[in-house]
Protein backbone atom coordinates (compact mmCIF):
# COMPACT_ATOMS: atom_id res chain seq x y z
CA UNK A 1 -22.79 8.90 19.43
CA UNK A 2 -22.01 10.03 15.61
CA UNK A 3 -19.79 12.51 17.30
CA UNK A 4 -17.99 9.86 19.14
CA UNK A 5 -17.28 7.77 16.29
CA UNK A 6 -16.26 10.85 13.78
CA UNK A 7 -13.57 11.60 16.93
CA UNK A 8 -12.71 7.77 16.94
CA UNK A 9 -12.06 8.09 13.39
CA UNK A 10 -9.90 10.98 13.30
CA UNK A 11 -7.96 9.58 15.63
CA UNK A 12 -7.53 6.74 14.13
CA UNK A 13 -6.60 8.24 11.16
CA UNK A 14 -3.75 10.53 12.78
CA UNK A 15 -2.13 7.55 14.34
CA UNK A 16 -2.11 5.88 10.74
CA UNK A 17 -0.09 9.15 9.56
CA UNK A 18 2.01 9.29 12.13
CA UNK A 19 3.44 5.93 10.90
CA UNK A 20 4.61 7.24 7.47
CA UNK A 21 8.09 8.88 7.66
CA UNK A 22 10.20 10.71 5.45
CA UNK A 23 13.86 10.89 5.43
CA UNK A 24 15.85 14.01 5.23
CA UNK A 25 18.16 12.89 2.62
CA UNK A 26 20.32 15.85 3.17
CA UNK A 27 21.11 14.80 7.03
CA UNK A 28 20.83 11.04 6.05
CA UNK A 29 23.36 8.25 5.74
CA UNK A 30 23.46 5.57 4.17
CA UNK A 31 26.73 3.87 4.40
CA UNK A 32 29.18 0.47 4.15
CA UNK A 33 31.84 -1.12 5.61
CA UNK A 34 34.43 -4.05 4.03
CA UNK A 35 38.14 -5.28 4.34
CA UNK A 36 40.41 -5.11 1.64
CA UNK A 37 44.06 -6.71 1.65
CA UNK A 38 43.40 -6.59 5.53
CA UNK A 39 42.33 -3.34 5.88
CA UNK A 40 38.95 -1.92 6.52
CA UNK A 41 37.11 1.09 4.48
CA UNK A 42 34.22 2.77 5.19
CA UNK A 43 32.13 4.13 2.05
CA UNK A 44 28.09 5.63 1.76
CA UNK A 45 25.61 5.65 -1.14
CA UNK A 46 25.28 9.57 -1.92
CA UNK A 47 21.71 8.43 -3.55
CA UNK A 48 18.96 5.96 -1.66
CA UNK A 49 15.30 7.10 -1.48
CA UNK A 50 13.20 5.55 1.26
CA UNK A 51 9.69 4.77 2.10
CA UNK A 52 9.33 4.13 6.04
CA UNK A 53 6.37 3.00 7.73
CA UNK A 54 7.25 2.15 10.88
CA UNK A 55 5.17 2.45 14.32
CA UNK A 56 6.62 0.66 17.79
CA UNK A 57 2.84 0.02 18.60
CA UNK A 58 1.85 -1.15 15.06
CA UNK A 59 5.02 -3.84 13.82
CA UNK A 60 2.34 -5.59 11.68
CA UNK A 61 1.84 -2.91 9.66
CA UNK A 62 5.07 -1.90 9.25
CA UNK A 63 7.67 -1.34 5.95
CA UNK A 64 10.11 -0.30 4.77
CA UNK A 65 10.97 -0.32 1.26
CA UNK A 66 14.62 1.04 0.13
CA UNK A 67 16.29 1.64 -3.24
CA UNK A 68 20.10 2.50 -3.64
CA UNK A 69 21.47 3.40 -6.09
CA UNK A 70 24.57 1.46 -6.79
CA UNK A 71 26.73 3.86 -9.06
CA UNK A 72 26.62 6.34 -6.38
CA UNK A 73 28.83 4.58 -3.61
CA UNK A 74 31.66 6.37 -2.78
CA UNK A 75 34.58 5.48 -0.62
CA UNK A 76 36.80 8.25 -1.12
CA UNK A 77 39.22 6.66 -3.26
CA UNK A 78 39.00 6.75 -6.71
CA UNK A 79 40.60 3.78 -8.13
CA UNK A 80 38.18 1.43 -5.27
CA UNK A 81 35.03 3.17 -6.40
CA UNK A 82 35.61 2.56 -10.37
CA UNK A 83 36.13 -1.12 -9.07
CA UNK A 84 32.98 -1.16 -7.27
CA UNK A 85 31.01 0.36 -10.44
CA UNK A 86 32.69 -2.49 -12.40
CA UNK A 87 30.46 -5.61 -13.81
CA UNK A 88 32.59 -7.75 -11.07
CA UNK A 89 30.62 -5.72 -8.43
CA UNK A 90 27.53 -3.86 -8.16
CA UNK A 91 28.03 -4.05 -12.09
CA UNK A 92 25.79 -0.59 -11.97
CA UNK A 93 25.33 -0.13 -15.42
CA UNK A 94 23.40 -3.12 -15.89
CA UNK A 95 21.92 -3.15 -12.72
CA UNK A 96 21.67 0.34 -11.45
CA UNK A 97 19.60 0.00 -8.50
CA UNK A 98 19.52 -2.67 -5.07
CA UNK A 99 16.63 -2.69 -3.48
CA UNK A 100 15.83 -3.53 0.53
CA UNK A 101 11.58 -4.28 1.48
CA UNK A 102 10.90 -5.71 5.13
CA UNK A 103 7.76 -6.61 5.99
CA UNK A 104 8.06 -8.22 9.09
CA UNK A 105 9.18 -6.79 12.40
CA UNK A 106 10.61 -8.06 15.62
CA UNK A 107 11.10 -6.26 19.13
CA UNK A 108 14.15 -6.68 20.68
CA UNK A 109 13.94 -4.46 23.61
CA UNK A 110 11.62 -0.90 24.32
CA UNK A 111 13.71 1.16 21.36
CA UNK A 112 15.62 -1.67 19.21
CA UNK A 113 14.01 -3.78 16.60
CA UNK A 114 14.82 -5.99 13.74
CA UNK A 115 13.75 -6.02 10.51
CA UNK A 116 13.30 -9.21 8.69
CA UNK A 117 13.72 -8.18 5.43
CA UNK A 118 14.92 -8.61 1.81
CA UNK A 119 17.58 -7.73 0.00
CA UNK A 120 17.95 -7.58 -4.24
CA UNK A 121 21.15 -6.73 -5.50
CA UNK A 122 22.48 -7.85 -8.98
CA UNK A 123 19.27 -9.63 -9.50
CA UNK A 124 19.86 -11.79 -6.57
CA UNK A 125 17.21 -11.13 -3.54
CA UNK A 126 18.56 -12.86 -0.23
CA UNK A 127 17.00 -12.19 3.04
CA UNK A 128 18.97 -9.78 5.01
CA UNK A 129 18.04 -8.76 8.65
CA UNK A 130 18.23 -5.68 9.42
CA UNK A 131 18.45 -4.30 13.41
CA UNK A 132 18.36 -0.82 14.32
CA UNK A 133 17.07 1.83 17.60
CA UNK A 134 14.37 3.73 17.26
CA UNK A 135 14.60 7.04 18.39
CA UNK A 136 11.47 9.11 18.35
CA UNK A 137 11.38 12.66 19.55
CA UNK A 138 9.86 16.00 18.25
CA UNK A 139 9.44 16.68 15.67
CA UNK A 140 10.62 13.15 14.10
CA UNK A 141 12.16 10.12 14.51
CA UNK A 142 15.88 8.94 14.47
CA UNK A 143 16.50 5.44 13.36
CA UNK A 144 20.17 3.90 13.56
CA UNK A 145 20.80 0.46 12.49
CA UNK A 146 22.90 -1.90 10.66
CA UNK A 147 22.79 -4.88 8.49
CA UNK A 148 25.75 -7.92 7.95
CA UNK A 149 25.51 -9.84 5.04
CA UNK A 150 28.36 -12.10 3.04
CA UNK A 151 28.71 -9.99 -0.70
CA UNK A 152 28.94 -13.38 -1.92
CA UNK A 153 25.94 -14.24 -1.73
CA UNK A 154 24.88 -11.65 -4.32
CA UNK A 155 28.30 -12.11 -6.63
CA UNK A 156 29.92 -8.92 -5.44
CA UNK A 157 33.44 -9.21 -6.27
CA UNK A 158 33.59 -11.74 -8.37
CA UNK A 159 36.37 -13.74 -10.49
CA UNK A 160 40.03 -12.87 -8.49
CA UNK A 161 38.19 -10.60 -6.22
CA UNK A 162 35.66 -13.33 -4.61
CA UNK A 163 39.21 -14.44 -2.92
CA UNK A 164 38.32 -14.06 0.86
CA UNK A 165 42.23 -13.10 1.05
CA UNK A 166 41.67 -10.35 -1.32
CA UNK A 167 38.48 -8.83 0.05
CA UNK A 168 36.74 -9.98 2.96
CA UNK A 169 32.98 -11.43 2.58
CA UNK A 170 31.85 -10.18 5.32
CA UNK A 171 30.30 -6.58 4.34
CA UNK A 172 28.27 -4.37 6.80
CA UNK A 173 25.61 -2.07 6.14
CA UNK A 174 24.94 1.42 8.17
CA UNK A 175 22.10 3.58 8.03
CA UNK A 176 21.27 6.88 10.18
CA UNK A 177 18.11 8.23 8.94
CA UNK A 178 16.70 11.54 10.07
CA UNK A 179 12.76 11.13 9.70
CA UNK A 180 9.95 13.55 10.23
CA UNK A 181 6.11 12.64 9.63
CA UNK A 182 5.42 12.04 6.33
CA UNK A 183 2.88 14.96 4.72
């Protein structure tokens, strides 16, 4: 019997592990989308760190907790990403980092989920779901997602630029995060 319930332990343990990811940063992305003037742009933070918890079986005990780092977005054109830095943005001097923790976890099918999470950015925290597809598969996991949320909310782009002419509200958030089991 004390066998038994050493074995049930162990396993119970390993299942617990196997919940706790880590992202290979180097094949990672975290990336945006917007509309300026009418046209669209596609940029990526070059630094997030994340902390994934995340079993199909287990959605209770699930989280994630994110932090970006705002001074690092870059959308390949210099005079947009100096903008972006400014104080009418992600104003990343005084508020280097935005932060994403969700808690709570939907199913919406066998491999896609949502996230019902929170999102601080400027010192503003708004709820912001977040859906993505799991993808697990030796000797990780793959999860794909994305995120819409109005950059108003958080007083991106403000004074001329919170014109919805100028730059659209509408922003959407990417991620494609190569995970293997956390050690």
């Amino acid at each position: 019997m004390r066998t038994l319930v050493f074995l049930c332990l162990i396993a119970a343990s390993a299942v617990a592990a196997g919940a706790n990811w880590q992202v290979d940063t180097a094949t990672s992305t975290l990336g945006f989308r917007g509309t300026a003037q009418g046209e669209a742009f596609d940029g990526r933070f070059k630094q997030f760190q994340a902390k994934i918890r995340f079993d199909p079986a287990d959605l209770a005990n699930s989280r994630f907790e994110v932090d970006i780092a705002t001074g690092s977005a870059d959308s390949e054109n210099a005079e947009r990403d100096e903008t972006l830095l400014s104080s009418e943005f992600f104003d990343s001097e005084a508020q280097p980092n935005a932060r994403y923790v969700a808690e709570r976890f939907e199913a919406i099918d066998a491999t896609r989920y949502r996230a019902l999470g929170t999102l601080t950015l400027r010192g503003i925290s708004k709820p912001v779901p977040f859906e993505f597809e799991w993808k697990p598969g030796p000797p990780g996991a793959e999860l794909i997602g994305k995120a819409r949320l109005d950059r108003l909310d958080f007083n991106v782009g403000s004074g001329d630029w919170a014109d919805p002419e100028m730059i659209a509200p509408q922003v959407e958030v990417m991620a494609h995060l190569k995970l293997r089991p956390a050690a």
